[in-house]
Each structure stands twice: as C-alpha cells, then as structure tokens.
Protein backbone atom coordinates (compact mmCIF):
# COMPACT_ATOMS: atom_id res chain seq x y z
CA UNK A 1 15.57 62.95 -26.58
CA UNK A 2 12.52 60.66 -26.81
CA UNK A 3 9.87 62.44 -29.24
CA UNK A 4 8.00 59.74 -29.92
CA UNK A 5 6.00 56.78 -27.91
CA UNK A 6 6.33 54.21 -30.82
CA UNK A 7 5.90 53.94 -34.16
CA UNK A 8 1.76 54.03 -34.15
CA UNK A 9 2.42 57.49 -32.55
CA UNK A 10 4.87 58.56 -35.18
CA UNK A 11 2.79 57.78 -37.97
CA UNK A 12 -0.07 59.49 -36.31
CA UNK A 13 2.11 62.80 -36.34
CA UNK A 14 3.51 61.92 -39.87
CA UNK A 15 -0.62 61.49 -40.56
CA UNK A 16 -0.97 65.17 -39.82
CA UNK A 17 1.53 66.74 -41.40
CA UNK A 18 0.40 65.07 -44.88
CA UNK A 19 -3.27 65.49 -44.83
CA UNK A 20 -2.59 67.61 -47.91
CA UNK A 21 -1.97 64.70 -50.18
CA UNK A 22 -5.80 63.38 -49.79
CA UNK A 23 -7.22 62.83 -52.08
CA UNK A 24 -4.57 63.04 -54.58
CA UNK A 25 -4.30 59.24 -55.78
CA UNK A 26 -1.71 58.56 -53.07
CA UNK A 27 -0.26 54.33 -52.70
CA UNK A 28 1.39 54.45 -48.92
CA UNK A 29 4.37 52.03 -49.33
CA UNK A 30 5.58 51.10 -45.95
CA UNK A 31 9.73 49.62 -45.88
CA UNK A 32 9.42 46.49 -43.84
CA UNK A 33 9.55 45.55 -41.18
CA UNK A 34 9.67 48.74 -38.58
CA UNK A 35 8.15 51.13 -41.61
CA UNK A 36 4.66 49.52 -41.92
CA UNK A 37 3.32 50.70 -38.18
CA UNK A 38 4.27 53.68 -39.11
CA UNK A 39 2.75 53.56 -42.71
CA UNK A 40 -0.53 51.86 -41.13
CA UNK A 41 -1.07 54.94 -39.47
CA UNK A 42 -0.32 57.55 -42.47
CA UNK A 43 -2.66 55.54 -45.23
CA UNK A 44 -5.48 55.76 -42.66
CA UNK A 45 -4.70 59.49 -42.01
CA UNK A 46 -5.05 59.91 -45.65
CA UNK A 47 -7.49 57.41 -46.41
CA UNK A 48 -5.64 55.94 -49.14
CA UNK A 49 -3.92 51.73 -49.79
CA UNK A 50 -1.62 50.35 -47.99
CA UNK A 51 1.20 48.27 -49.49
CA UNK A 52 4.43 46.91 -48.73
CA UNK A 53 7.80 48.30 -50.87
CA UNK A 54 10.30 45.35 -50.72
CA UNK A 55 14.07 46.12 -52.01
CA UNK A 56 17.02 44.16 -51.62
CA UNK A 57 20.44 46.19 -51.61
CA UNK A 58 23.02 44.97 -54.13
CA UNK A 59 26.40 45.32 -52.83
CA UNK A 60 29.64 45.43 -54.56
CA UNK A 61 31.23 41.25 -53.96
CA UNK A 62 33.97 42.06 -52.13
CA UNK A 63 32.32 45.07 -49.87
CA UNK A 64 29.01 44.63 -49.77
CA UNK A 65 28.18 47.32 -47.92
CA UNK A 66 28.87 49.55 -50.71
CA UNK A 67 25.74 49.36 -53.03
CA UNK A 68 26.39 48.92 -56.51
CA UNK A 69 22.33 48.56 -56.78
CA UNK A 70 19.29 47.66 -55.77
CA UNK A 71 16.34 45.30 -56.62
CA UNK A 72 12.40 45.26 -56.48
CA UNK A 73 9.39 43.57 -57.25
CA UNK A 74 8.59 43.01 -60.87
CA UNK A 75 12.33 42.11 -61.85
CA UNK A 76 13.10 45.99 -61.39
CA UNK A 77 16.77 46.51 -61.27
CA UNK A 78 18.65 49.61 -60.85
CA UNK A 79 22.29 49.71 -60.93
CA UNK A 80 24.76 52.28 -60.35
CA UNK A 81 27.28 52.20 -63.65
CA UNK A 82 29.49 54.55 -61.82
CA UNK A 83 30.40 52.08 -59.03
CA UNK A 84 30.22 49.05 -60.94
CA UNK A 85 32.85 49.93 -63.16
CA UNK A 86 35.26 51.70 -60.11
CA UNK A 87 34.66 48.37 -58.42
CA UNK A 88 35.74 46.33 -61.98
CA UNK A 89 32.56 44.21 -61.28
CA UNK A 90 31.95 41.40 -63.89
CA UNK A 91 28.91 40.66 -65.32
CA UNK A 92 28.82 37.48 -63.67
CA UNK A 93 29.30 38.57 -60.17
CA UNK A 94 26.46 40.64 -60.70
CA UNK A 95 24.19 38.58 -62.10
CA UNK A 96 25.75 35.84 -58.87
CA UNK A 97 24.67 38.69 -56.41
CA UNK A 98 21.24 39.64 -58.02
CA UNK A 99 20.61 35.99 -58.12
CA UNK A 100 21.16 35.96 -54.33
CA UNK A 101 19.20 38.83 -53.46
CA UNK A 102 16.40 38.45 -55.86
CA UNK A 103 15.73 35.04 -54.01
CA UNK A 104 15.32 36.74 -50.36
CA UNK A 105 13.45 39.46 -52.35
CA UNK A 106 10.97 36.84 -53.21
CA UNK A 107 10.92 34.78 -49.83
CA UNK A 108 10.47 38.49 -48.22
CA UNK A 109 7.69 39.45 -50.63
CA UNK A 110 5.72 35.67 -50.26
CA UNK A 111 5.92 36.32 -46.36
CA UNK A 112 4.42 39.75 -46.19
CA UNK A 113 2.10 39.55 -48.75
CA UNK A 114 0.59 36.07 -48.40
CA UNK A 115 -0.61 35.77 -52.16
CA UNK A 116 -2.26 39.23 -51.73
CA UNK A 117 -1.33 40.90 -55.42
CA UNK A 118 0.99 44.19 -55.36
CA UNK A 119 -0.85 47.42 -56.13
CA UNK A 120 0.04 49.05 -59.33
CA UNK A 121 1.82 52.21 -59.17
CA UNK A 122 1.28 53.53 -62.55
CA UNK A 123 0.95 57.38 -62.65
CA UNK A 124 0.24 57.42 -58.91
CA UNK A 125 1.70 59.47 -56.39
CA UNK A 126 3.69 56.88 -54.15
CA UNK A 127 5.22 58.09 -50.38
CA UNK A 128 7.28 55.62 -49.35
CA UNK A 129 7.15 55.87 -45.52
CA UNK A 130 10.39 54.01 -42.84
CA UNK A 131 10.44 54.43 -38.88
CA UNK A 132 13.52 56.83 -39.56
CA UNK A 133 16.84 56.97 -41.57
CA UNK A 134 19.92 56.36 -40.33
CA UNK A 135 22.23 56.13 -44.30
CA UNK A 136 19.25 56.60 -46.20
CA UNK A 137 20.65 53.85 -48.84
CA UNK A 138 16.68 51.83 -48.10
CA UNK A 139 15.17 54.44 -48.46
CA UNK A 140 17.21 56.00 -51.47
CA UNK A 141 16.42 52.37 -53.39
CA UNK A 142 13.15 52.05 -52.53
CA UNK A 143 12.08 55.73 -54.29
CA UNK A 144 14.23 54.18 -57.10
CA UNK A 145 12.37 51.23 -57.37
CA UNK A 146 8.95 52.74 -57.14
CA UNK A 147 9.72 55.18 -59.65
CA UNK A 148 10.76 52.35 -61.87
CA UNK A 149 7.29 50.38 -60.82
CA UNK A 150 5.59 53.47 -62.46
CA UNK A 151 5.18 56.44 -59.87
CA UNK A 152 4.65 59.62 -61.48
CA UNK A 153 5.76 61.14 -57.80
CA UNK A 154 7.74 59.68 -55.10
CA UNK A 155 7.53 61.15 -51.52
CA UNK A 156 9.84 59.81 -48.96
CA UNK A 157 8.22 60.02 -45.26
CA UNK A 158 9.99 59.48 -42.22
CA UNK A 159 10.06 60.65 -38.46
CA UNK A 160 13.01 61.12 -37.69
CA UNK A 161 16.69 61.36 -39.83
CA UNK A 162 19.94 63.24 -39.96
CA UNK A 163 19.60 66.28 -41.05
CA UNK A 164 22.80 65.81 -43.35
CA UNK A 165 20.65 62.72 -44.99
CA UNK A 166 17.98 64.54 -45.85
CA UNK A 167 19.73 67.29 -48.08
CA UNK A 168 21.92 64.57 -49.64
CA UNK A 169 18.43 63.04 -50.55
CA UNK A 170 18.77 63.25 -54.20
CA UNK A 171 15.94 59.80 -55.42
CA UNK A 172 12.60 61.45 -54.08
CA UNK A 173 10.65 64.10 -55.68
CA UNK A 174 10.13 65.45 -52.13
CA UNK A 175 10.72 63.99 -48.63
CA UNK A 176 8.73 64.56 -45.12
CA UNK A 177 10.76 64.46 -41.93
CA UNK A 178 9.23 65.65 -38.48
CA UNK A 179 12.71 65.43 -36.71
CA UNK A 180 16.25 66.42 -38.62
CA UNK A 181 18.59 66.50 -35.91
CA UNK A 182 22.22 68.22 -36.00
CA UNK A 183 24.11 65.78 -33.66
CA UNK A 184 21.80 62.34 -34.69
CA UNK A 185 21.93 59.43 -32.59
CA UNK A 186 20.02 55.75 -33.76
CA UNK A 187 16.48 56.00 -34.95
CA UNK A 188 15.75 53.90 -31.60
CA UNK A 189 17.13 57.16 -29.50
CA UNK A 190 13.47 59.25 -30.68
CA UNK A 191 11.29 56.54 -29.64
CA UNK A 192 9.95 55.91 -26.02
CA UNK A 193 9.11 51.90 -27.33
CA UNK A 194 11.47 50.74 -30.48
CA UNK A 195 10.54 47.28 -29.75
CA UNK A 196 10.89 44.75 -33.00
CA UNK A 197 8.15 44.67 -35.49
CA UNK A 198 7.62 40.71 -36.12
CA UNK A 199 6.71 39.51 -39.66
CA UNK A 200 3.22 38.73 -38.13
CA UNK A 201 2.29 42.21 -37.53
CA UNK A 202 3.26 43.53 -41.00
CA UNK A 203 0.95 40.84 -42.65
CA UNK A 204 -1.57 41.57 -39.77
CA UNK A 205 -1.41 45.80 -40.82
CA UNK A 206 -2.17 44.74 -44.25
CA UNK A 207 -4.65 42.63 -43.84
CA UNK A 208 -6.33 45.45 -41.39
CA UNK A 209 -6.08 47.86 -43.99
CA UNK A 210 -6.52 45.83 -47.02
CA UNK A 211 -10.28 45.17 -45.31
CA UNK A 212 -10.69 48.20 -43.32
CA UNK A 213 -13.84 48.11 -40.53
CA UNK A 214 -17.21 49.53 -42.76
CA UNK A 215 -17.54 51.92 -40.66
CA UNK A 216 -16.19 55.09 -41.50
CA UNK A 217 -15.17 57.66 -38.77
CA UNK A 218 -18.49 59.47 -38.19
CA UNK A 219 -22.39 59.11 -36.67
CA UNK A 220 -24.31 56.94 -38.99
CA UNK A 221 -28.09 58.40 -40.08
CA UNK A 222 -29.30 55.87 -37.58
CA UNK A 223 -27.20 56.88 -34.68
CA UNK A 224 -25.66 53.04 -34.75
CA UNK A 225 -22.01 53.96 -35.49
CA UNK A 226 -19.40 56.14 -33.05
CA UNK A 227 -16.27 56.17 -33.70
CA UNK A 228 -13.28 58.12 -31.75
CA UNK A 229 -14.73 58.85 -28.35
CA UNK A 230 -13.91 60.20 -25.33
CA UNK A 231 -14.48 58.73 -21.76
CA UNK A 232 -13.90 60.71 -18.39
CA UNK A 233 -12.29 58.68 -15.71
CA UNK A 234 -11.61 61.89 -12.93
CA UNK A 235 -8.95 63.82 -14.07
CA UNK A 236 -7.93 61.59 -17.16
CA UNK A 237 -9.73 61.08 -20.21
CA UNK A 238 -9.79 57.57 -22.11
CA UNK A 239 -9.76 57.61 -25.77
CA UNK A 240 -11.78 54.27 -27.89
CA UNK A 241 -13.20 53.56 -30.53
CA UNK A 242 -16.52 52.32 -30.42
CA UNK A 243 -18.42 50.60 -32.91
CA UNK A 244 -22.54 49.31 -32.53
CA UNK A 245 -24.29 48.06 -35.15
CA UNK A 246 -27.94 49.15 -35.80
CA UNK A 247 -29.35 46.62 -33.61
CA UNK A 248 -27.10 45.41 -31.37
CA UNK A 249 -27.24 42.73 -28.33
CA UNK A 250 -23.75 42.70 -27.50
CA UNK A 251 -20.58 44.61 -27.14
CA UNK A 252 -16.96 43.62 -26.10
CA UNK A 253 -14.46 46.06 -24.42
CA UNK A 254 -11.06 45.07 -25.65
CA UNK A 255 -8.50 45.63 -22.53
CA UNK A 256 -5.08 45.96 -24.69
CA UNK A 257 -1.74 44.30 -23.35
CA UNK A 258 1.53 46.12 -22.38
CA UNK A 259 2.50 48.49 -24.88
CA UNK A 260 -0.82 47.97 -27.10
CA UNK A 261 -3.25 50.45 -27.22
CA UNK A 262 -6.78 50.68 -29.71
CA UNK A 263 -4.63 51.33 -32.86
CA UNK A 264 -3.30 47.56 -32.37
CA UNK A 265 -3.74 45.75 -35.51
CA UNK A 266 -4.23 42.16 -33.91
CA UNK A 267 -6.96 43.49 -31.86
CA UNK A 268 -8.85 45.72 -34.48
CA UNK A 269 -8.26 42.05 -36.54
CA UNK A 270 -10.21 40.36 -33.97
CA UNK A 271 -12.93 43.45 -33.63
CA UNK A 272 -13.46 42.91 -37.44
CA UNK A 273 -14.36 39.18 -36.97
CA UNK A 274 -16.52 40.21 -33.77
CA UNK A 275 -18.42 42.40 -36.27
CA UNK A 276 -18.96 39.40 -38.80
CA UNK A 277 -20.96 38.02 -36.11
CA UNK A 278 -23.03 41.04 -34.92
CA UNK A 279 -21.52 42.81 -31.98
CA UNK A 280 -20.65 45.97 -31.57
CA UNK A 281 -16.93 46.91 -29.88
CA UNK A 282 -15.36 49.27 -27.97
CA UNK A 283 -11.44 49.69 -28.33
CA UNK A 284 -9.89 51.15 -25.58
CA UNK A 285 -6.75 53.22 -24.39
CA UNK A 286 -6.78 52.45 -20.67
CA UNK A 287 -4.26 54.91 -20.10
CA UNK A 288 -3.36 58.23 -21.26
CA UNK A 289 -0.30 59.10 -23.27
CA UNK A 290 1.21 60.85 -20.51
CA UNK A 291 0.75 57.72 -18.60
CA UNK A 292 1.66 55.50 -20.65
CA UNK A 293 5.39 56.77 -21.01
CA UNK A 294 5.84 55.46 -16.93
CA UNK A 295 5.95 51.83 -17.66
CA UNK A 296 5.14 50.77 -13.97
CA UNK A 297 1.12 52.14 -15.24
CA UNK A 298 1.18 49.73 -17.70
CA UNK A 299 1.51 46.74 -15.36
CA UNK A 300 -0.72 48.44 -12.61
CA UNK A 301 -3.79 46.06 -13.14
CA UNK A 302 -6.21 47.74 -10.53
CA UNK A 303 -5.81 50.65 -11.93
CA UNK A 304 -6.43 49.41 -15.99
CA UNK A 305 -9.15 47.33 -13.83
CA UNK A 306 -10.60 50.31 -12.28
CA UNK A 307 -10.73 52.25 -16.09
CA UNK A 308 -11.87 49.18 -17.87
CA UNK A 309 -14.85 49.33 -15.13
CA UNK A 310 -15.73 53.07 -15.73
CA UNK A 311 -15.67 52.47 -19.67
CA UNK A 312 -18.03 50.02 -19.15
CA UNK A 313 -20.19 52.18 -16.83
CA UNK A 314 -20.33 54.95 -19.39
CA UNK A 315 -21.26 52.84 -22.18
CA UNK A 316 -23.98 51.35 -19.95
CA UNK A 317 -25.25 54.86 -18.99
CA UNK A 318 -24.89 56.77 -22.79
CA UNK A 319 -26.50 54.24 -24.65
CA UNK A 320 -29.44 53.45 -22.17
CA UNK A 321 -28.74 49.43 -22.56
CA UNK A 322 -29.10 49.73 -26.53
CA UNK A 323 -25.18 48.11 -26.25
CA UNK A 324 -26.78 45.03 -24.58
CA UNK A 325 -24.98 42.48 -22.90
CA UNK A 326 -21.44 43.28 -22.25
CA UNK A 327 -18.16 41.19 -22.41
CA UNK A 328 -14.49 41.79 -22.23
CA UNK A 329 -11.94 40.40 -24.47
CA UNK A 330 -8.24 41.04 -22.38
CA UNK A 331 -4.66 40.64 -24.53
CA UNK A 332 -1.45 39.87 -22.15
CA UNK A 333 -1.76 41.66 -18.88
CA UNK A 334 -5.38 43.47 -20.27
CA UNK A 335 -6.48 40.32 -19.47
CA UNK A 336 -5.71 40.40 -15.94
CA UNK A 337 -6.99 43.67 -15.57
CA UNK A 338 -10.61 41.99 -17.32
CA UNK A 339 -10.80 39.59 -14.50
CA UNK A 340 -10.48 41.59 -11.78
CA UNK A 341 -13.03 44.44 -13.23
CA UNK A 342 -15.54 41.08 -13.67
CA UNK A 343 -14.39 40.29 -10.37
CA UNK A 344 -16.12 43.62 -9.14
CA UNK A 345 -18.82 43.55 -6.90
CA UNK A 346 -22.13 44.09 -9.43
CA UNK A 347 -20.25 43.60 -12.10
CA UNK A 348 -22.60 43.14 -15.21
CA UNK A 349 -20.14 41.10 -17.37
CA UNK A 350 -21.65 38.52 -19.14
CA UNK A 351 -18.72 36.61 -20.61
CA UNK A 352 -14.37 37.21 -20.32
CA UNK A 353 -12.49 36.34 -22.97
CA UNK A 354 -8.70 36.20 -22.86
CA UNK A 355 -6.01 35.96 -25.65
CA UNK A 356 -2.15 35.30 -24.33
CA UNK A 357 -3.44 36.76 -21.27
CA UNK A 358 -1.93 36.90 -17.63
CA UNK A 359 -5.22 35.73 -15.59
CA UNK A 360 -2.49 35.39 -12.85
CA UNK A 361 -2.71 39.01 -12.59
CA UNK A 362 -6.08 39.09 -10.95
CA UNK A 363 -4.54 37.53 -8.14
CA UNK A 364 -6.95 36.29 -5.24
CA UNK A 365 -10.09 37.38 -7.36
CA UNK A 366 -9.77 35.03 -10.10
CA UNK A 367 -12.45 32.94 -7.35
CA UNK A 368 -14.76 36.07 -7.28
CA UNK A 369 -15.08 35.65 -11.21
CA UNK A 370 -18.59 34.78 -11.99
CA UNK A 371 -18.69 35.15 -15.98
CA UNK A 372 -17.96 32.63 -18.22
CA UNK A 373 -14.41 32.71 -19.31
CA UNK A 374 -12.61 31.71 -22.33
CA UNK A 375 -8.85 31.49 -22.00
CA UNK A 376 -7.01 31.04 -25.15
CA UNK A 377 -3.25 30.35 -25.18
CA UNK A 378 -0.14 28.98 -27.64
CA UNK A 379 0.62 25.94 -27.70
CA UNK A 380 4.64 27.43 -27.93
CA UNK A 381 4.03 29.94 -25.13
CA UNK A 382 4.71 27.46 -22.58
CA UNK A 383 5.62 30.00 -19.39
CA UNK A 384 1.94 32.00 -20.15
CA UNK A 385 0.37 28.21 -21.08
CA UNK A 386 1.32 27.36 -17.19
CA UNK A 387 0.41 30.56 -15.88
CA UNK A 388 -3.56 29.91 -17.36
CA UNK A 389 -3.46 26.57 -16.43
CA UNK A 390 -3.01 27.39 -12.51
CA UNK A 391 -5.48 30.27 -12.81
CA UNK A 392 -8.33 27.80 -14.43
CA UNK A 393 -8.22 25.45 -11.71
CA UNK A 394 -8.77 29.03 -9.11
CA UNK A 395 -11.28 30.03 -10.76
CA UNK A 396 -15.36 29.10 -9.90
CA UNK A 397 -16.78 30.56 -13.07
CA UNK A 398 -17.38 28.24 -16.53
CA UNK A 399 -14.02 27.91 -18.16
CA UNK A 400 -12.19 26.75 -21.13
CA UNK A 401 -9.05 26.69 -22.27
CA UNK A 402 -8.11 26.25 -25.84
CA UNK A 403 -4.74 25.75 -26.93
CA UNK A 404 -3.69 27.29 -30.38
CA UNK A 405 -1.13 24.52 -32.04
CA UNK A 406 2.11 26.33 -32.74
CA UNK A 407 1.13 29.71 -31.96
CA UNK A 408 3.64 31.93 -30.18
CA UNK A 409 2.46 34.58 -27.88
CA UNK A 410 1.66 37.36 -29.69
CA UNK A 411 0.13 34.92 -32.96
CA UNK A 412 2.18 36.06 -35.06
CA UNK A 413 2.24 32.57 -37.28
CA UNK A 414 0.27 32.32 -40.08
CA UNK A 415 -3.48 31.13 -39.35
CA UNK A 416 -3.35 31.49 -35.52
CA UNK A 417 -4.58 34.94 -34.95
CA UNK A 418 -8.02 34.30 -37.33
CA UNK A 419 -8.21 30.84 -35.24
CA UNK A 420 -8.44 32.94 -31.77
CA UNK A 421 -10.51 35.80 -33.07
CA UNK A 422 -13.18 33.07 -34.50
CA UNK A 423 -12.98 30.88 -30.59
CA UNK A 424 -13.10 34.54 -29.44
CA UNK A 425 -16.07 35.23 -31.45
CA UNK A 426 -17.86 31.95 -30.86
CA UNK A 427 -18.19 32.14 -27.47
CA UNK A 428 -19.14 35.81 -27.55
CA UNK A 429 -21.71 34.36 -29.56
CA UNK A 430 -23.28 32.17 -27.45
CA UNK A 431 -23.16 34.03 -24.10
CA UNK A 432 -23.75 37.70 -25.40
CA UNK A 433 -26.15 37.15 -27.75
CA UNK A 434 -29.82 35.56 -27.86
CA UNK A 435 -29.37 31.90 -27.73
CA UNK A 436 -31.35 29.93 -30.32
CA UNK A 437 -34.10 27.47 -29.21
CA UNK A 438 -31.94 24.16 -28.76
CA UNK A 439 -28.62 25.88 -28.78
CA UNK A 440 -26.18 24.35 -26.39
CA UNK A 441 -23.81 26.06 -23.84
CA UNK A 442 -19.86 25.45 -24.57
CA UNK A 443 -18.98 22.89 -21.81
CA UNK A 444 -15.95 23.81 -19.46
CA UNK A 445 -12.72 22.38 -20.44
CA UNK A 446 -9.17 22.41 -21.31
C-alpha cells in the first residue's frame, strides 16, 4: 500500500494535520538523515525553525542492540538503570561505549550542521519529526534527549508506524501519526520513492530554511511577489512557485530532474542566489502528482518539453513582458527537456542553463538550440561529464562547460552546490539582464 510519493509529500500531509501548533513557539527537530525532508516540509507548514536532533543509541557491550541508553548534543545522557544493572554493565564499559558513540555523535553533528549553532530548546514546544517508525527506540531517545535539552513539550511526528509502537510510546507528551497500520510492513512499503537522503541534502534543507526566500507566500502591495500558482496545460494543471521582484528584467524557469519537483531544496538553493542578483523565478512541477507516480512520465522529455513551453507562454502572456527576458535553468533530465523547449520554433529563450543535466536528451535538436548555454557538470560524474561533452560539440549555440572539482552528481559535497548556483547566476546575469556599457560576453568554452 503506497500512501505516499516521498517524503516532501509526507511532510506536506504531516504539515496539515499540525497547523494547530502555529504559532505556539514550536522548534521542528528533524531525525537524520530520511526525517529532515519530511521535517523541511512541516516547519514551513508551521512557519516555525528548523533543526537537526542528533542521538546516538547506547547499547548494552555484548548486545548492542539492546539499548541501555542514549546520547545527545550538549553531553546529554540518559541511561536506563533498569537494564544496566540486568545486563551487570560496569562503569567502564559504559563510559568505553559512550566514548564511542559520543565521537560519531560529534562527527554526525559537525557534518549536518556545518558550524551553524544548535537552537535552544528551553521552554519550547519541540516535535521531533522521522520518515516513519519501525522500533521506535530513535525516536523514543530523541524525545528523551530533547526533553533533557529543555523542551517544556515534546511531540513525536511521523507518517507512518505500527500501530502497536505508537501505544507503547511512553517518551513523548503526544505523538502524530497519519498511518498506524495493523499488519506493518517497512517504512519504505508507504512510500511511492524511499530513495536515500544523502548528507548533502540535510545540510542543503537547513541551509534553505535557516535563510528562507523574503518573500512570504502572498501578493506584495506592489503586485511584484506570487507565490503558489497555478498553470493550465489542457486537462492538467502545473503547480510553481513564482517569484518577481519589483522591477524585474529577468526570470528563470527551473525544469526539475527525475524525482525533483519545486519543493527541491538544491533548486530553491540556487533560486535564492538567482534572487541575490535580481531575477525573478519560477519553480515548476512539470507534472502532476497523478503523473508523477508512472515513472515512464518522468523520463518523457517532449512532454516536460512541451509543459516547460506552456509555463513559459503563460508567464509571457499574465505578466504582459513585466518578467522580461526569460531563461531556463534544467537539473538531470529537466535539462534535456530545457533544450528541446529552446529548441522550439519561436522560442523566446534568451539563455539555458544546465546543472548535472542530460543535454543528450534533446536528441537531434541540441543543433536547433540558438540560446546561449551553460552546461555545468562534476568533475566525479564522469558517465554525465561524457554525455555533455558529446552534446557541446552538437550544439551551434554559445556554450560552456564548467567542470565543478570533486562534485558528484547531485552536489552534494560541501561548497559545490553554492559554486554552480553562483556560474548559474553569472551567466544569467549577463545574458538576461541589461549589460553594462563595456561589459563583456562569457566566451564559449570547456
């Protein structure tokens, strides 16, 4: 039974069912990794900080999967007496475990946080939110821990558990489950796209929300800000989020990859450095959810092409040119479907931008291409490296290709996502928006 499409989704549904806490001086603690997507989407439904809850599981020596404990950050320690003394555990065992776990505690904590400080939980209602439970023993030591960090209420919010697990749920003062199953299967049974969450994206989802875009949700007094709107395609309807600054010369459509969608945190990353420079964006779902749960749409680039072309048709036609020139930045196989909508006959695209992208995609019109194209790859995602290195030397527009040293495909490493968003951002710069007397053109090259 697949309720949900993947975590984003889940935490948009958790989002819902907790509105009632706004307001209410609510800390959203996601458990890394696979809690933070769906903790990203929760804090924003209740408009309140997002931070990371790290605990580290002690477990008795000689069965460690029997917890005698658990750790936190700010040396918090909780132990349980009972066990320890059924178990006959020395003092010095534990102290040789704790030493053990408090060190990947710390590596863990350095790695998510990058030097950002943890928020202080004192007399603050904290809901601790996981992709689902399974034992509950995370989730049991994490309320623990934040209750011990200074929470005057602990909430423990989750998809998806056992229903058994949630009435032996003894730790929080109340817990939040959309989906309690009889006969449970794994957490990865409920979701439609389980996929890994990399350490790269939980650093990315709190950086997003740690410096959230300034706009807020609604119409500005001027009429420069939309956010959440709606674009007809025929039958289906496109949901993006669109963002124009009061005066505005430029605006990029972001065509997500393969299981992405306008919620993704690398791309609303990039959108925020896009702003820095002064153009406006549109985020995009090129597909519905219904389509989205048949994988083969998701790959189907003349169809994403085909949306990507209407999106930009409507934003042309509602805003009467006041977007002004208008580029495309394409992740993984959105960038395919970029080239081939530029490819279009009358295509108004004034400058392509892709990020890990699969030019290849486009096929025979990467030669009908006449905007100026920025392809930016990895330097460690050799296969996709090759793949934009044979589509360059197709293509008749102005090209580059940088190379990002070390990065993998999705730039996850540290550094390498805020290196493509500011090439990205550059050359949107120069082609979208008025050039400077004396400014030069980017030359073509690899």
């Amino acid at each position: 039974m697949v309720a949900f499409l993947n975590r984003a989704d889940a935490g948009r549904r958790l989002g819902k069912r907790l509105t009632g806490l706004r307001g209410q001086n609510v800390v959203v603690l996601g458990l890394p990794r696979g809690g933070v997507p769906v903790a990203f989407e929760v804090a924003k439904a209740l408009e309140a900080p997002l931070d990371v809850i790290v605990v580290r599981k002690l477990g008795v020596p000689f069965q460690p999967e029997v917890a005698m404990g658990a750790i936190g950050e700010g040396n918090v320690r909780v132990l349980d007496p009972r066990t320890i003394s059924m178990a006959r555990v020395s003092q010095e065992d534990l102290q040789q475990v704790e030493r053990r776990e408090r060190t990947l505690l710390e590596s863990r904590v350095a790695r998510f946080r990058q030097g950002r400080p943890r928020l202080d939980l004192t007399g603050r209602t904290a809901v601790i939110v996981d992709d689902g439970i399974a034992t509950g023993s995370t989730a049991k030591a994490a309320c623990q821990v934040a209750r011990h960090l200074g929470a005057a209420k602990v909430i423990l919010a989750v998809p998806v558990a056992p229903a058994r697990a949630i009435v032996e749920l003894k730790e929080p003062d109340d817990v939040v489950c959309l989906l309690s199953p009889q006969d449970f299967q794994a957490v990865g049974y409920y979701y439609h796209d389980f996929s890994p969450t990399e350490d790269g994206e939980v650093v990315q989802l709190l950086d997003a929300a740690a410096s959230p875009p300034s706009h807020g949700g609604v119409e500005g007094s001027d009429g420069s800000l939309v956010d959440e709107v709606e674009i007809p395609d025929g039958m289906a309807v496109l949901r993006g989020s669109l963002y124009l600054p009061a005066v505005c010369d430029g605006t990029v459509i972001f065509a997500h990859g393969s299981g992405s969608s306008r919620h993704s945190p690398r791309n609303r990353f990039v959108a925020s450095v896009l702003h820095g420079v002064g153009l406006g964006t549109l985020l995009l779902d090129l597909l519905t959810p219904e389509e989205e749960v048949n994988r083969a749409n998701v790959f189907d680039v003349a169809l994403l092409a085909r949306r990507l072309s209407a999106a930009t048709h409507w934003l042309e036609v509602r805003h009467d040119g006041s977007a002004g020139r208008i580029g495309y930045f394409g992740a993984s196989t959105g960038a395919g479907a970029a080239l081939w909508a530029a490819a279009e006959p009358g295509a108004e695209v004034a400058a392509v931008v892709s990020r890990g992208g699969r030019p290849d995609l486009a096929g025979p019109r990467l030669d009908a291409v006449r905007a100026p194209t920025l392809l930016i790859v990895g330097s460690a995602d050799t296969q996709v490296l090759a793949l934009n290195r044979q589509a360059m030397a197709r293509m008749q527009a102005p090209t580059r290709l940088e190379i990002v040293p070390g990065a993998t495909h999705l730039f996850e490493e540290p550094g390498t996502l805020a290196l493509a968003a500011n090439l990205a951002a550059d050359w949107f710069h120069h082609y979208l928006l008025p050039s400077p007397v004396g400014r030069t053109v980017p030359e073509a090259r690899e």
